[in-house]
N, C-alpha and C. Protein backbone atom coordinates (compact mmCIF):
# COMPACT_ATOMS: atom_id res chain seq x y z
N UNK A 1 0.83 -1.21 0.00
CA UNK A 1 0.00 0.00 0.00
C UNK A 1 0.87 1.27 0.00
N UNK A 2 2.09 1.53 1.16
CA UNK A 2 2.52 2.62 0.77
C UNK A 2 3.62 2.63 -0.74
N UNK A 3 3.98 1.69 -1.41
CA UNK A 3 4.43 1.07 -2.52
C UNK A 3 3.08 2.24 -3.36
N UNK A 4 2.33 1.64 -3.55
CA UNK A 4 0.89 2.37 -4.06
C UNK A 4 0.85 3.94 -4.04
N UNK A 5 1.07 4.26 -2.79
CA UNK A 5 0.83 5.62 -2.31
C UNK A 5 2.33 6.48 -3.02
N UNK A 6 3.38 5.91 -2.41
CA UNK A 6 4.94 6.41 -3.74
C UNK A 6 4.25 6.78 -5.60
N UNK A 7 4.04 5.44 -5.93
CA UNK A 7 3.66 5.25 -7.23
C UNK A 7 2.67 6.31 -7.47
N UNK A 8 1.75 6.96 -7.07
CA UNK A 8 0.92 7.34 -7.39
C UNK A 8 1.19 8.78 -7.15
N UNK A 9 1.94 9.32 -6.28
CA UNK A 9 2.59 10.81 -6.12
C UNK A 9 3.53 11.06 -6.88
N UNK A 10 4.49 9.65 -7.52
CA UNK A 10 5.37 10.36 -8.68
C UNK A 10 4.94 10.39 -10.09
N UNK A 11 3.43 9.56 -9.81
CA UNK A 11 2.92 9.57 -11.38
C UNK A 11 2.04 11.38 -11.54
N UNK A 12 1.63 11.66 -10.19
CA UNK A 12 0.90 12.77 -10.20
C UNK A 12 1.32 14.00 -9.91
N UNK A 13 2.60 14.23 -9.79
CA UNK A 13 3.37 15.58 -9.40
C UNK A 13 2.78 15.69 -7.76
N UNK A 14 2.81 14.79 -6.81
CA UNK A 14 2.26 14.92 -5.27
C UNK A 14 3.61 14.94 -5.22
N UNK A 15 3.92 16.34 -4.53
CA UNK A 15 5.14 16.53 -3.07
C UNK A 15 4.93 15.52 -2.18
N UNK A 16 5.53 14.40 -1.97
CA UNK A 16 5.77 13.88 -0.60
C UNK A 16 7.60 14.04 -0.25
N UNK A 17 7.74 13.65 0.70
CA UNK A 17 9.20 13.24 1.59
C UNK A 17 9.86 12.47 0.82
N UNK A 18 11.36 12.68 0.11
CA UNK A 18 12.17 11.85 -0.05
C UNK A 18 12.83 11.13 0.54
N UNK A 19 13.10 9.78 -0.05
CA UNK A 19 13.40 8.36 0.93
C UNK A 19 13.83 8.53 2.59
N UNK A 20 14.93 9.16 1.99
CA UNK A 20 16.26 9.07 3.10
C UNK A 20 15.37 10.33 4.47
N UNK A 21 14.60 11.05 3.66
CA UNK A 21 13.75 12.47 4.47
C UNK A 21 12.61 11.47 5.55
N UNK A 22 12.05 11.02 5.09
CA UNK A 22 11.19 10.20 5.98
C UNK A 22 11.43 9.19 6.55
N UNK A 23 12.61 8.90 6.14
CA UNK A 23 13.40 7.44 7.14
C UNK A 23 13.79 8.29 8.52
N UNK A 24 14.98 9.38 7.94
CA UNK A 24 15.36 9.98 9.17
C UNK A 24 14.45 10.64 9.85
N UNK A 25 13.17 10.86 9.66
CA UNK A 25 11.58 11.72 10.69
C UNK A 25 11.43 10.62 11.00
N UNK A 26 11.20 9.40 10.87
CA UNK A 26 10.71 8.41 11.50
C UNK A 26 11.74 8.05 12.50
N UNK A 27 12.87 7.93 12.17
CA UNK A 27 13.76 6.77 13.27
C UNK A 27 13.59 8.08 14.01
N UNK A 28 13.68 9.51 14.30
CA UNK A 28 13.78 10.82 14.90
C UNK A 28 12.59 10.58 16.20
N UNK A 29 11.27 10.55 15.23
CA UNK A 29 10.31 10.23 16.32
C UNK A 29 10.23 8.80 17.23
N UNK A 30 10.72 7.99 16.42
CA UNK A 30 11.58 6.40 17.43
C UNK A 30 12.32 6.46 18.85
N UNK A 31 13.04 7.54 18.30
CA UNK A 31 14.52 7.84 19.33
C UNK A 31 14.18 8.53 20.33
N UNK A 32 12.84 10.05 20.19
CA UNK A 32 12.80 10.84 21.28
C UNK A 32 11.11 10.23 21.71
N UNK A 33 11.11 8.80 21.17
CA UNK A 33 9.49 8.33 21.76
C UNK A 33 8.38 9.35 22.20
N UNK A 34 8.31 9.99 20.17
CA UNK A 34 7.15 11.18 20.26
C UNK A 34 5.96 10.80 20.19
N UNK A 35 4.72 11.07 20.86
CA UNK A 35 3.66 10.13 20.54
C UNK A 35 2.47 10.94 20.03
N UNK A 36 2.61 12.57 20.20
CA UNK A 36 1.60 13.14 19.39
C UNK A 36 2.05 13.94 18.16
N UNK A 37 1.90 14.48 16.80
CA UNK A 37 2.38 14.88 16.20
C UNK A 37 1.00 16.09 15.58
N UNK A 38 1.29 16.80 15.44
CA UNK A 38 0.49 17.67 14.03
C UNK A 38 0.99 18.24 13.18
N UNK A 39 0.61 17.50 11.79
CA UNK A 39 1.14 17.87 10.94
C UNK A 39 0.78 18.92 9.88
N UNK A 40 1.04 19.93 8.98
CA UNK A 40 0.73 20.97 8.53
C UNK A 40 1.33 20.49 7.09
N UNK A 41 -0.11 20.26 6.55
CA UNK A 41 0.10 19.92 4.93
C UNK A 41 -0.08 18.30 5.07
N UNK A 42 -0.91 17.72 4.54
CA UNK A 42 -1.41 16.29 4.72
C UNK A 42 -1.11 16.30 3.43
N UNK A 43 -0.95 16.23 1.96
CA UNK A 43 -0.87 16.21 0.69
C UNK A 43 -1.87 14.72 0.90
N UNK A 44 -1.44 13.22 0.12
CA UNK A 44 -2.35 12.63 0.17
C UNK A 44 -2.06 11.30 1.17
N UNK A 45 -1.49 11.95 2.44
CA UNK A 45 -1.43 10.97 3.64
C UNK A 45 -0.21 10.10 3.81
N UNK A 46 0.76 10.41 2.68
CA UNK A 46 2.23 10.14 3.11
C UNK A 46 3.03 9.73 3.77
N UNK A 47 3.05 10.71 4.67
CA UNK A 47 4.19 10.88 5.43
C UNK A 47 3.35 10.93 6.94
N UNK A 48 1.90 11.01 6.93
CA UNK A 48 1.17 11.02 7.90
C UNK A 48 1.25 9.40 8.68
N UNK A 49 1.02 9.22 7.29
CA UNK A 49 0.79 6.96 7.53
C UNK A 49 2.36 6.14 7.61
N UNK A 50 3.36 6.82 7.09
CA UNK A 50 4.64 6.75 7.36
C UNK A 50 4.92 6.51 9.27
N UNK A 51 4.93 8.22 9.41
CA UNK A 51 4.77 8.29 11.53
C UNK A 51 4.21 7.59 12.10
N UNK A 52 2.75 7.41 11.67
CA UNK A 52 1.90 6.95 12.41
C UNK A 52 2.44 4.95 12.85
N UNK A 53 3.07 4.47 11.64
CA UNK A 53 3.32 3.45 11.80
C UNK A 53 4.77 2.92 12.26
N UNK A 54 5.14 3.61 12.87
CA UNK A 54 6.31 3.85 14.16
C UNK A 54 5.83 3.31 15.07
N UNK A 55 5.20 3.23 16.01
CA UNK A 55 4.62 2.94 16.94
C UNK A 55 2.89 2.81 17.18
N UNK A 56 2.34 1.82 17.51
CA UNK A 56 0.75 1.81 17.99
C UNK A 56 0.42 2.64 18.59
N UNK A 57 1.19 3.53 19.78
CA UNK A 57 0.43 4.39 20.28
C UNK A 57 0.67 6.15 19.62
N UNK A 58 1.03 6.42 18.78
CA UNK A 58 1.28 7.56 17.88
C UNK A 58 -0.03 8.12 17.82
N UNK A 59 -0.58 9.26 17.45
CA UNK A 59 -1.91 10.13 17.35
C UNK A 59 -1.00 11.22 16.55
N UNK A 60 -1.87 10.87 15.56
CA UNK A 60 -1.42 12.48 14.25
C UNK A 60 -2.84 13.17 14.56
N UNK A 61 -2.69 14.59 13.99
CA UNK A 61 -3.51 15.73 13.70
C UNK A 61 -3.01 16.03 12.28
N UNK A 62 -3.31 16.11 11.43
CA UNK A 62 -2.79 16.21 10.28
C UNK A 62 -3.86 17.12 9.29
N UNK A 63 -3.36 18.42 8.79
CA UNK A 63 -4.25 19.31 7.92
C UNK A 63 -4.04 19.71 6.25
N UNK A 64 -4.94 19.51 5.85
CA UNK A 64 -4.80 19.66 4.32
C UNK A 64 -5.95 20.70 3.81
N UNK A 65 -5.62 21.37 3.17
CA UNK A 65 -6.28 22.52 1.99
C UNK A 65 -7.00 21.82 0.98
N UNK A 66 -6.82 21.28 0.43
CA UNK A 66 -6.54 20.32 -1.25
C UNK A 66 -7.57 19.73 -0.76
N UNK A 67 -8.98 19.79 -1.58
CA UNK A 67 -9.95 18.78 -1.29
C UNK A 67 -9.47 17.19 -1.87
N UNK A 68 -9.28 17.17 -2.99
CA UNK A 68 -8.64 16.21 -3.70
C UNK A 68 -7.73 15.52 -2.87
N UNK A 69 -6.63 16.34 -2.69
CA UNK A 69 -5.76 15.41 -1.81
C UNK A 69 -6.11 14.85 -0.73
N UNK A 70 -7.16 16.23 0.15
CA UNK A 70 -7.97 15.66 1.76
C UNK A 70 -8.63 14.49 1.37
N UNK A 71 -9.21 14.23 0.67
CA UNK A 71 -9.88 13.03 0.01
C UNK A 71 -8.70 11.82 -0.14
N UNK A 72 -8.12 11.72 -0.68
CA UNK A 72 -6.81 10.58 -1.47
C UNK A 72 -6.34 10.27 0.38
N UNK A 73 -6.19 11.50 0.92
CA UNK A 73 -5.82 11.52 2.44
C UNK A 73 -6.55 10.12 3.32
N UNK A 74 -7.67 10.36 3.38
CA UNK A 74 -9.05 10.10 4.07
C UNK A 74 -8.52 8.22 3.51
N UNK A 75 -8.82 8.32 2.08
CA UNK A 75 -8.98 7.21 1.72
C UNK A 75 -7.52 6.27 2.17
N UNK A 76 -6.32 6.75 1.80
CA UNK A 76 -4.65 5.89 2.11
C UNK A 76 -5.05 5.62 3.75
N UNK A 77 -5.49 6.37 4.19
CA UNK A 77 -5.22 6.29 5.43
C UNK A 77 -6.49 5.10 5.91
N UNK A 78 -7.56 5.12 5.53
CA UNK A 78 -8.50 3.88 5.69
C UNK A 78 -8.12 2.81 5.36
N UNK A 79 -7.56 2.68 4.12
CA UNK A 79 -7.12 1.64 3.72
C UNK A 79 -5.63 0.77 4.65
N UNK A 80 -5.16 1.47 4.98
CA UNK A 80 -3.60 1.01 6.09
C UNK A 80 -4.27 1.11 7.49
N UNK A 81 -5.93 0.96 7.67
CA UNK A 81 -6.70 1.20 8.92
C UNK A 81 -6.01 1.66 10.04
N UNK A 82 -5.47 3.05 10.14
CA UNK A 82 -4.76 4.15 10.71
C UNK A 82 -5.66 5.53 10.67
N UNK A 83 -6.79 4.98 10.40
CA UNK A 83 -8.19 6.12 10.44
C UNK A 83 -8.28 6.22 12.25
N UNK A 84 -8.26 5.72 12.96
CA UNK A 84 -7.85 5.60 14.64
C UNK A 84 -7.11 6.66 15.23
N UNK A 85 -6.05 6.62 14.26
CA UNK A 85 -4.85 7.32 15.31
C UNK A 85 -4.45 8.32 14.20
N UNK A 86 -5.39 8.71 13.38
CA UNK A 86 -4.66 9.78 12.17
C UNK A 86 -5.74 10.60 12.06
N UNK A 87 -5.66 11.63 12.48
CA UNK A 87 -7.33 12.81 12.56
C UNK A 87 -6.64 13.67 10.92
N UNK A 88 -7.55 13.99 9.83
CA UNK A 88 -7.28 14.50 8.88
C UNK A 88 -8.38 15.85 8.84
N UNK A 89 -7.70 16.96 9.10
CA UNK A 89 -8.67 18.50 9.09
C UNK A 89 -8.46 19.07 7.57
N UNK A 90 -9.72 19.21 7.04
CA UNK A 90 -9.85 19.83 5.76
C UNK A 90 -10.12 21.27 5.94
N UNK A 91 -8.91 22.03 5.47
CA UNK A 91 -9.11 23.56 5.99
C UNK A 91 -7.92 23.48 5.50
N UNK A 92 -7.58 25.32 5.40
CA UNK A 92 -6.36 26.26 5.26
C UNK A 92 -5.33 26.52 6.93
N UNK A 93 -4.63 25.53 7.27
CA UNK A 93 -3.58 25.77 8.32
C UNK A 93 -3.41 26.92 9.22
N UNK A 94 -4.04 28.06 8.07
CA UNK A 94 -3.91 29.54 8.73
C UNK A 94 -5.60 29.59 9.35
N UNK A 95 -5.95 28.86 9.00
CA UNK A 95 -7.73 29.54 9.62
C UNK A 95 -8.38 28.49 10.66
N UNK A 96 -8.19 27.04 10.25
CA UNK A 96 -8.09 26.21 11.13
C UNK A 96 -7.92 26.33 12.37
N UNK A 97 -8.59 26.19 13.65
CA UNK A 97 -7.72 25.83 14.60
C UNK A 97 -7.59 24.06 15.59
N UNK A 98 -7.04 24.37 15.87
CA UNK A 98 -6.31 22.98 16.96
C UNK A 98 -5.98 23.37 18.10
N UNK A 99 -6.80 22.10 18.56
CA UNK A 99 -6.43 22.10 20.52
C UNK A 99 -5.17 20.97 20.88
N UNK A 100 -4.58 21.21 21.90
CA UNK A 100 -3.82 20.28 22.52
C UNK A 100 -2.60 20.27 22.38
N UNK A 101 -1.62 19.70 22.87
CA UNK A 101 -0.03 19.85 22.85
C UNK A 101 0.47 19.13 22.06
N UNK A 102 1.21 18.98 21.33
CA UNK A 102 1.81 17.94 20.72
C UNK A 102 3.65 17.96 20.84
N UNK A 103 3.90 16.79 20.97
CA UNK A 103 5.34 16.74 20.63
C UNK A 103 5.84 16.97 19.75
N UNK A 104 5.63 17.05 18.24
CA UNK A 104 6.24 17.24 17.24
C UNK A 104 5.40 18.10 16.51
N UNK A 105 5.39 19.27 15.63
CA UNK A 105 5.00 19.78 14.45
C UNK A 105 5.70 19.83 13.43
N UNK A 106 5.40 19.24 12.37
CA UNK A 106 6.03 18.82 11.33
C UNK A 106 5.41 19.51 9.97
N UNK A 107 5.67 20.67 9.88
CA UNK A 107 5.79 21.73 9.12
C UNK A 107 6.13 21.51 7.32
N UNK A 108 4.92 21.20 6.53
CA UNK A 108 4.99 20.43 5.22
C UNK A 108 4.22 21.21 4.23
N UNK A 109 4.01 22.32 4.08
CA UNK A 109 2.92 22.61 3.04
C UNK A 109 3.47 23.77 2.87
N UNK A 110 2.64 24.71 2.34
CA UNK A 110 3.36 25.88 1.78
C UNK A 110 4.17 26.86 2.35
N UNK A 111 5.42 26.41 1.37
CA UNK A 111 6.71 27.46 2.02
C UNK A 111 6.53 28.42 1.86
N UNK A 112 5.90 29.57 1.13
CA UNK A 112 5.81 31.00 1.76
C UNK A 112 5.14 30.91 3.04
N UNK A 113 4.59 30.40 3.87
CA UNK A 113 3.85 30.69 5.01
C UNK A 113 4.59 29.64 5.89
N UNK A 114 5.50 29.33 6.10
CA UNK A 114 6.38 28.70 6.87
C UNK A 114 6.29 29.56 8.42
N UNK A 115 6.65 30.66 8.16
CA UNK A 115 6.78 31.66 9.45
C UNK A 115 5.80 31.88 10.13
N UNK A 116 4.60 32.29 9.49
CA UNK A 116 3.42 32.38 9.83
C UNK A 116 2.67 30.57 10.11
N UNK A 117 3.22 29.70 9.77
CA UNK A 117 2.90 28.51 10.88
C UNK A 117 3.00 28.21 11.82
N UNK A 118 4.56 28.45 11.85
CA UNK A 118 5.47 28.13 12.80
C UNK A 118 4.76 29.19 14.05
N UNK A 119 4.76 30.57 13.69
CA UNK A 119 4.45 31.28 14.89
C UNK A 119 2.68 30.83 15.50
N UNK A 120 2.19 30.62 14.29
CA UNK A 120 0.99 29.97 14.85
C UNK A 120 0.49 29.05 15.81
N UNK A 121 1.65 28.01 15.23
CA UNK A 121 1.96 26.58 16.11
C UNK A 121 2.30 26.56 17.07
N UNK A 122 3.78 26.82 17.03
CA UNK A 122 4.48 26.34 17.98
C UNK A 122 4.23 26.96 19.35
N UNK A 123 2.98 27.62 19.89
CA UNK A 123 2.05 27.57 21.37
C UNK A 123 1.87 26.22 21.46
N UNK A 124 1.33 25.11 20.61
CA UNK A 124 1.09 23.92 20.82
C UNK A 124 1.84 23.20 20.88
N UNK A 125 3.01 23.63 21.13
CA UNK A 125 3.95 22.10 21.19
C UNK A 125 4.44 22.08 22.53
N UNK A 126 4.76 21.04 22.91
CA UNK A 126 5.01 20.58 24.67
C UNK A 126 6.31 21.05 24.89
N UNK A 127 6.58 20.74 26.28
CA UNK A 127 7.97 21.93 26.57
C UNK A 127 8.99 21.05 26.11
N UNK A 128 8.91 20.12 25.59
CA UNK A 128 10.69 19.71 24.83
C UNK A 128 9.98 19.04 23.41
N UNK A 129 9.14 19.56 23.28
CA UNK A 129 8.84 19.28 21.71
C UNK A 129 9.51 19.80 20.54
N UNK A 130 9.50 19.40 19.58
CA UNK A 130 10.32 19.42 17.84
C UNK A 130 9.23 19.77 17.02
N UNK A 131 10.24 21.18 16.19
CA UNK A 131 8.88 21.70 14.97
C UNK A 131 9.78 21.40 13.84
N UNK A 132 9.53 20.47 13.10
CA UNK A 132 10.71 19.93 11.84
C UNK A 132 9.94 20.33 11.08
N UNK A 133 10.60 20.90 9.89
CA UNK A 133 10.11 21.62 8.69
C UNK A 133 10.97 21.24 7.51
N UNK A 134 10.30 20.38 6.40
CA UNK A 134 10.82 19.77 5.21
C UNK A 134 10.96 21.33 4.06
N UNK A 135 11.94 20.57 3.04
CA UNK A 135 12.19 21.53 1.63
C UNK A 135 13.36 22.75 2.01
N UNK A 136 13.83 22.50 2.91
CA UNK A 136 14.48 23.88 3.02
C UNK A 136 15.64 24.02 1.70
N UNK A 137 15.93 23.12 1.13
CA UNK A 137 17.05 23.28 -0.17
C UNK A 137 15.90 23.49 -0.99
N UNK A 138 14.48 23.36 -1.24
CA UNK A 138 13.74 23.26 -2.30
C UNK A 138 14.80 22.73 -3.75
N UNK A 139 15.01 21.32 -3.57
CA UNK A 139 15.83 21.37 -4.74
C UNK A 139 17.05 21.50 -5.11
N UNK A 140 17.52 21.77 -4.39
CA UNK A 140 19.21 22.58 -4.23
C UNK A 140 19.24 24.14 -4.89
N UNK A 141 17.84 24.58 -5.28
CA UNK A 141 17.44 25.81 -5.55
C UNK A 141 18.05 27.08 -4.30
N UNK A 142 18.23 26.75 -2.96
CA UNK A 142 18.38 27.85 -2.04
C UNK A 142 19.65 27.50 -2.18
N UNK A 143 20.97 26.77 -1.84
CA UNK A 143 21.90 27.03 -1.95
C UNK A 143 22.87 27.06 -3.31
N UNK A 144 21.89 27.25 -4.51
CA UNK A 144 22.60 27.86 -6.02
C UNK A 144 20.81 28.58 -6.64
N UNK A 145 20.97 30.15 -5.81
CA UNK A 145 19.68 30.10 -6.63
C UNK A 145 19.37 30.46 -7.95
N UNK A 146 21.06 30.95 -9.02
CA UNK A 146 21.19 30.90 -10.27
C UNK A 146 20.06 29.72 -11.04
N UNK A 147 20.26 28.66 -10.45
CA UNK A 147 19.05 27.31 -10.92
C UNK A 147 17.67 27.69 -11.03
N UNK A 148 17.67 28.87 -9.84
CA UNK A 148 15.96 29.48 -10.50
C UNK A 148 15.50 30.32 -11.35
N UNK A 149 14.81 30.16 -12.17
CA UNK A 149 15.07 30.68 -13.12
C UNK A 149 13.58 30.94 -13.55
N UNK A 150 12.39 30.44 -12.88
CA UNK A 150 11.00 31.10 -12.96
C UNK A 150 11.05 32.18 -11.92
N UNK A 151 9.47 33.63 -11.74
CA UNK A 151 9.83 34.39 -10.95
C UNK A 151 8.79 33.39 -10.05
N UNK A 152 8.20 32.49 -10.30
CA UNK A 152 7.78 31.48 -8.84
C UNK A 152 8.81 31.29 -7.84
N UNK A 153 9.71 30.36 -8.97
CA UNK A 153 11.11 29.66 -7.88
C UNK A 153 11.98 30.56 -7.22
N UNK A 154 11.92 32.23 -7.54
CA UNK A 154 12.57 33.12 -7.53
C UNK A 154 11.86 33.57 -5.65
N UNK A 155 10.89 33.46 -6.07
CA UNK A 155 10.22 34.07 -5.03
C UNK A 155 9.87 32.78 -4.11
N UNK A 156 9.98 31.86 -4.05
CA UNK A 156 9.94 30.41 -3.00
C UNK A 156 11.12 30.66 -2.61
N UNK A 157 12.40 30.71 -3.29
CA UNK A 157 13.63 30.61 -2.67
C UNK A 157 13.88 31.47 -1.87
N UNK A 158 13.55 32.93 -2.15
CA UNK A 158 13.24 34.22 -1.01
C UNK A 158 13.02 33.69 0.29
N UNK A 159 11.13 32.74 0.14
CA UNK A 159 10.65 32.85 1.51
C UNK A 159 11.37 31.93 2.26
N UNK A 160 11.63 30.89 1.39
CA UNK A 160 12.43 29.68 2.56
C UNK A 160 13.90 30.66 2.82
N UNK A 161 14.79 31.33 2.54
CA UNK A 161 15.92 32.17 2.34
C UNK A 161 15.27 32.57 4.23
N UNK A 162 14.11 33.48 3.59
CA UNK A 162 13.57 34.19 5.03
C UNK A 162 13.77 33.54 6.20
N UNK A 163 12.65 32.37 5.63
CA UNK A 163 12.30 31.22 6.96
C UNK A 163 13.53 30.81 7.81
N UNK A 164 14.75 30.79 6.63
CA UNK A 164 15.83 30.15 7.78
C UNK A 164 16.47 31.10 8.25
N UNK A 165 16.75 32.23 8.17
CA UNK A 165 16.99 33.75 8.79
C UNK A 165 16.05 33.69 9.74
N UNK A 166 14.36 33.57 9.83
CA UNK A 166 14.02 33.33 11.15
C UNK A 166 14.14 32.49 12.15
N UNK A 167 14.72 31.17 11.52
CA UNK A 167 14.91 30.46 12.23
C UNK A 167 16.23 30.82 13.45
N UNK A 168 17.52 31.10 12.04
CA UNK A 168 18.53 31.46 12.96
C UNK A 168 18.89 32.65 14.26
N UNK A 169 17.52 33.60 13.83
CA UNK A 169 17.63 34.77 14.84
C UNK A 169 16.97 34.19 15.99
N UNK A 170 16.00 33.39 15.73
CA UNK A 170 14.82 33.24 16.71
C UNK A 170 15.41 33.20 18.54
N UNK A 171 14.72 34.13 19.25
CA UNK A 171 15.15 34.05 20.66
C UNK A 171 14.85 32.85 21.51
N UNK A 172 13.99 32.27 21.34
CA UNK A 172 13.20 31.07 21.87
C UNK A 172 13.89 30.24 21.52
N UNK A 173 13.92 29.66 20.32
CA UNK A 173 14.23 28.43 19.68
C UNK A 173 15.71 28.21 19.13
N UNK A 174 15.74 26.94 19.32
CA UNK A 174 17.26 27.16 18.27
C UNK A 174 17.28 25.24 17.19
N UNK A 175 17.95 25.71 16.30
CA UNK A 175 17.63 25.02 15.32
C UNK A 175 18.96 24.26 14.54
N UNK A 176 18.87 23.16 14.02
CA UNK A 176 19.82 22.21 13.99
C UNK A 176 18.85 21.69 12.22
N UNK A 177 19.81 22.04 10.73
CA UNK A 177 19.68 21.58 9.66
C UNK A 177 20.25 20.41 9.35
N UNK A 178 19.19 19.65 9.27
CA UNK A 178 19.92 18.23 8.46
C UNK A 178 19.43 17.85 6.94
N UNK A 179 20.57 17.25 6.49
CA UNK A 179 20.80 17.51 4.74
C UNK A 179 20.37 15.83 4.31
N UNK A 180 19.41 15.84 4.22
CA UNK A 180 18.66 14.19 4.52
C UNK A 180 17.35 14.84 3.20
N UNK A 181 17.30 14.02 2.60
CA UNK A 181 15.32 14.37 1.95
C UNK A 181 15.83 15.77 1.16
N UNK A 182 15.18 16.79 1.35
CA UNK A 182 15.36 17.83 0.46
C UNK A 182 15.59 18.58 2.14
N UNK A 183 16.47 18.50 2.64
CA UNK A 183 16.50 19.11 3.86
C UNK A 183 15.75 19.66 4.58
N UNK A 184 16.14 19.29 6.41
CA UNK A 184 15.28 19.40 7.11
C UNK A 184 16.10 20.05 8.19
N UNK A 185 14.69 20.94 9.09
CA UNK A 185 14.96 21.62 9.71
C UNK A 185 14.56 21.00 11.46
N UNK A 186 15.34 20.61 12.13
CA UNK A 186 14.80 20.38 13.68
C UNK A 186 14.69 21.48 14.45
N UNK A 187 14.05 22.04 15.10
CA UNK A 187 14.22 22.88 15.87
C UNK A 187 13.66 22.89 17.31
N UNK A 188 13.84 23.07 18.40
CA UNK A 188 13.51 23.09 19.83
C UNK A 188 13.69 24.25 20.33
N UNK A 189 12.84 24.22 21.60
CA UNK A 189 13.26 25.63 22.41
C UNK A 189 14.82 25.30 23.24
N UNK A 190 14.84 26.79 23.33
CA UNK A 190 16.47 26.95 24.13
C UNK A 190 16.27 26.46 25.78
């Protein structure tokens, strides 16, 4: 099934997590035995059904925009019967809200609004919780951004550019890049 779920995001242009990107989030949440997660950007249940199957007692919150995808979501996730422990919110991340603490926020959907998640979120995360945030190379686009060459990619590479300038100033938090997947960002409070 997740064989299925691969196949079907590279036949359809679906962003999910590259190999080595969701191996290392998984063994990550293994190691610091995270058991709640919310995730921001469900595309079509990925990387949701990936975590979730780390451990039996795991509980995702997981939000998607994309009716289509919230749908494809709904369905991967019934089918790997992880409809239990995988809550899927159909809404915009920014308007949405969510109750409760979680250990991990795992920060996946649109990189211009990275900052504006993060500041959204991270009230909800527990006092030694992790806000990991995928794409930060978008590509190897941020560290050669000569390679961009639409004014889209021009202007993605900006906001993630931003995002990790906020990351690095941030007073609260401090943050640790790993070059795994299309790079990822760990970050914790100080």
């Amino acid at each position: 099934m997740i064989k299925e779920i691969e196949i079907y995001a590279k036949e359809n242009g679906v962003p999910i997590m590259l190999p080595d990107g969701i191996e290392y989030l998984c063994n990550y949440i293994q190691e610091n035995n995270i058991k709640s997660i919310l995730e921001i950007g469900s595309a079509i249940g990925y990387s949701a059904i990936k975590m979730a199957l780390v451990s039996e007692d795991i509980t995702i919150t997981t939000i998607e925009r994309d009716k289509e995808r919230y749908d494809l979501a709904i369905n991967n996730i019934k089918k790997m019967n992880l409809d239990d422990c995988i809550k899927v919110i159909y809404g915009d991340a920014l308007e949405v809200e969510v109750d409760g603490k979680f250990d991990l926020i795992f920060i996946d959907a649109s990189k211009g609004h990275s900052i504006d998640f993060f500041e959204k979120y991270s009230p909800l995360l527990s006092s030694d919780g992790t806000i990991v945030t995928d794409n930060l190379s978008f590509h190897g686009l941020v560290e050669n951004e000569s390679l961009a060459v639409t004014k889209n990619q021009k202007g993605l590479v900006r906001k993630i550019k931003n995002f990790i300038n906020f990351l690095d100033n941030n007073q609260e938090f401090v943050t640790t890049y790993i070059n795994v997947g299309d790079k990822i960002s760990i970050t914790k409070r100080k």
